[in-house]
Protein backbone atom coordinates (compact mmCIF):
# COMPACT_ATOMS: atom_id res chain seq x y z
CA UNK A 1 219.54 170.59 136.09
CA UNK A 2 216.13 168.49 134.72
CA UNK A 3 213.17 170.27 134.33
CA UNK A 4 211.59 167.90 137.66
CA UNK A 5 214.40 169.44 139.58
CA UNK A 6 213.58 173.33 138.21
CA UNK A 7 209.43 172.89 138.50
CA UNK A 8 206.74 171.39 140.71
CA UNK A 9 203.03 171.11 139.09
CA UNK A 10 201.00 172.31 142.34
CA UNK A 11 197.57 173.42 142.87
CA UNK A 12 195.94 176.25 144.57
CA UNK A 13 193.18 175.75 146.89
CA UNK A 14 191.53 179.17 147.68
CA UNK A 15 190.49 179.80 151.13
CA UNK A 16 188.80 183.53 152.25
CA UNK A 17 191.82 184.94 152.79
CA UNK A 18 194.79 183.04 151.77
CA UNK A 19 194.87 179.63 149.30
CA UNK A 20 196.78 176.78 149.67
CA UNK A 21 198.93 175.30 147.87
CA UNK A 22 199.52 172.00 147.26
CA UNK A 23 202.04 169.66 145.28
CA UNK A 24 199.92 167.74 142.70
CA UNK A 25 200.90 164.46 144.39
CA UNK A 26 200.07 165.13 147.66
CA UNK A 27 196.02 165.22 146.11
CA UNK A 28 193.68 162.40 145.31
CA UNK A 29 190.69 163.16 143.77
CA UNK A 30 188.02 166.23 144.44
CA UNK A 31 184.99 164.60 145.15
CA UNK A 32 181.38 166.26 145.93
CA UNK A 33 181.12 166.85 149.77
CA UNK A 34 179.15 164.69 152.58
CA UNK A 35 179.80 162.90 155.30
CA UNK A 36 178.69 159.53 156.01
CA UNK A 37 179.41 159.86 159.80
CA UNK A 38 178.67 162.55 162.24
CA UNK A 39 181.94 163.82 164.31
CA UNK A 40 180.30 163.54 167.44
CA UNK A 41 181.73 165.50 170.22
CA UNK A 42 185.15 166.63 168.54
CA UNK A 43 186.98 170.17 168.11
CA UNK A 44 185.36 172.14 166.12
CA UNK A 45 187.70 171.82 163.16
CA UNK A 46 186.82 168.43 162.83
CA UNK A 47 183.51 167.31 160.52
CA UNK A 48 183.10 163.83 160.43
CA UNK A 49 183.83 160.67 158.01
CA UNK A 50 182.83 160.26 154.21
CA UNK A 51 183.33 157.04 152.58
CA UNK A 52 185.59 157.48 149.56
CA UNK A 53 186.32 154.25 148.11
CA UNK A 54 185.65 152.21 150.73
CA UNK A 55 187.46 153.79 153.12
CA UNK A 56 186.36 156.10 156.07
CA UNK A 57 188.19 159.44 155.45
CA UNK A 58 188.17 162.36 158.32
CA UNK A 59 187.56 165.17 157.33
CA UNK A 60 189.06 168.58 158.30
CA UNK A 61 187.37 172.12 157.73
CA UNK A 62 190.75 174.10 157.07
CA UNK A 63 189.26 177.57 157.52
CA UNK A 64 188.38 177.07 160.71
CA UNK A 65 191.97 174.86 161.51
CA UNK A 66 193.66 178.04 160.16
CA UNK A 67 191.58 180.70 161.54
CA UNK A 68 190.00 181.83 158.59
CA UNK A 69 187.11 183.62 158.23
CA UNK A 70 184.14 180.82 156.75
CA UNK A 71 183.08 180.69 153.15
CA UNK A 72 179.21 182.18 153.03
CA UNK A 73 179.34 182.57 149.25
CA UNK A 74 176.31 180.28 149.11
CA UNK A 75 178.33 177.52 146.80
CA UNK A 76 178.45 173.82 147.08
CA UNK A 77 181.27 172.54 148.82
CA UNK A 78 184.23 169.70 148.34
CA UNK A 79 185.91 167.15 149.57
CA UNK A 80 189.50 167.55 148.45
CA UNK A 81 190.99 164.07 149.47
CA UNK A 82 194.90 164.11 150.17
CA UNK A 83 196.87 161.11 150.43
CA UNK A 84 198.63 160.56 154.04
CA UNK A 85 201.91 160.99 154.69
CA UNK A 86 202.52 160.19 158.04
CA UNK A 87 202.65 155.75 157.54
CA UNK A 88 200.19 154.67 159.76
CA UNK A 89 198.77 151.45 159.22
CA UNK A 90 195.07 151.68 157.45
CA UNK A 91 195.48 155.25 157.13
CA UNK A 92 195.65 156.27 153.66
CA UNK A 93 193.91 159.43 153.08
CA UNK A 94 192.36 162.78 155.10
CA UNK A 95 190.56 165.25 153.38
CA UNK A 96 189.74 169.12 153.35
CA UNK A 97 186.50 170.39 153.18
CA UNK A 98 186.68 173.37 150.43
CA UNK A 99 184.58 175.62 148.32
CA UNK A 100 186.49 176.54 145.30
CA UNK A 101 187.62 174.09 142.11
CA UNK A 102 191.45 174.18 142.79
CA UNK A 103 193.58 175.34 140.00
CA UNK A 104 196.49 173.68 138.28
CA UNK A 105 199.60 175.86 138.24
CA UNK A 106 203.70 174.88 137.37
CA UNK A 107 205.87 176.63 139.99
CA UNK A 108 209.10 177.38 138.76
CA UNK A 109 211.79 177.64 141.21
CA UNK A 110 212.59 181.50 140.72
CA UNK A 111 208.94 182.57 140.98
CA UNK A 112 208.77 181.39 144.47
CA UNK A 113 209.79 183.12 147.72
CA UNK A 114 208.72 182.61 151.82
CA UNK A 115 207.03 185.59 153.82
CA UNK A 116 207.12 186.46 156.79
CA UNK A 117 204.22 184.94 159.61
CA UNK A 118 203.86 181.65 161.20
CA UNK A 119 200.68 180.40 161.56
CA UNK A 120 199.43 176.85 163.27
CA UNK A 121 199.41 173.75 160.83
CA UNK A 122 201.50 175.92 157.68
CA UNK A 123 204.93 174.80 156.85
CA UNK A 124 205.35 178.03 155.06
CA UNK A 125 203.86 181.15 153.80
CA UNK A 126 204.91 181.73 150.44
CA UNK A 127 204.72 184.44 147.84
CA UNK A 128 204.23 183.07 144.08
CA UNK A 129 204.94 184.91 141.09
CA UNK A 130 202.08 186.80 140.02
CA UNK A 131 199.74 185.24 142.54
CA UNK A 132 197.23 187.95 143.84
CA UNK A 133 197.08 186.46 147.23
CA UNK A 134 199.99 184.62 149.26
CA UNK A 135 199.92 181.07 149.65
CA UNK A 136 200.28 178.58 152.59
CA UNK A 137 202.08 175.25 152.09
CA UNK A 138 200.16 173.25 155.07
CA UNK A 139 201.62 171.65 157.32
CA UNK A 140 199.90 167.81 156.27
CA UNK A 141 201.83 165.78 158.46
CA UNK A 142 201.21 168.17 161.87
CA UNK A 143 197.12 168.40 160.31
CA UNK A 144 197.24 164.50 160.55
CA UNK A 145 199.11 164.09 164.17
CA UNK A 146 196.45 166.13 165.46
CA UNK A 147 194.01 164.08 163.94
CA UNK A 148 195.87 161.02 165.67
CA UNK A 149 196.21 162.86 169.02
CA UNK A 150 191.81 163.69 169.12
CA UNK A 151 191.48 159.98 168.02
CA UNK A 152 190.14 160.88 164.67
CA UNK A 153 191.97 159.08 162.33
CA UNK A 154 189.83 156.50 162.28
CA UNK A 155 185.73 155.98 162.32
């Protein structure tokens, strides 16, 4: 087998309690956080709109889509902006609100294995190599129905 069929270059986005993890792809750009447009009256989850290259981009807060306790470390946050998946007309990106720089890291198909645990909007729970913490592969496409079932996708 090629090496692209053995290895995956992914990031890890840490949360509180878990990270995420991410293929490389599935990321655009980290950008510094604001929003350019108030949410409104939407779930709590939700956070508004910032304009990233013209666009209007929702914005999700993932600890509190995932049940995590919030970040009160007193740092800046980010706007990690993922690409969308789900081929909707004029929707081209979403984006997580985090507070870590995520970290590059090749996963190699023999230092990966699932856990146990299902949780709301996580494909899997994973175990990697020497990771400290275990990792959750979100679910992007559910996080972006729900965003199209609140009537959030777009500004």
């Amino acid at each position: 087998m090629t090496d692209a069929l053995e290895s995956l270059n992914g990031l890890i986005v840490p949360l509180a309690e878990q990270a995420l993890l991410l293929p490389n792809v599935a990321v655009a750009e980290l950008v510094g956080f604001r929003l350019n447009r108030e949410p409104g009256n939407a779930p709590p989850w939700f956070l508004g709109w910032t304009l990233w290259r013209d666009q209007q981009v929702p914005v999700v807060d993932p600890y509190v889509l995932l049940d995590e306790q919030p970040d009160e470390t007193g740092r800046q946050p980010r706007t990690l902006i993922l690409n969308a998946i789900g081929e909707r007309p004029g929707v081209h990106f979403i984006a997580l609100r985090v507070w870590s720089i995520p970290r590059s890291r090749k996963i190699t198909r023999g230092e990966i294995s699932a856990e146990q645990g299902c949780v709301p909007y996580v494909l899997q729970t994973v175990k990697l190599g020497e990771e400290a913490q275990t990792l959750c592969i979100p679910d992007l496409l559910g996080i972006e129905q729900t965003l199209n079932n609140a009537g959030l996708l777009r500004a």
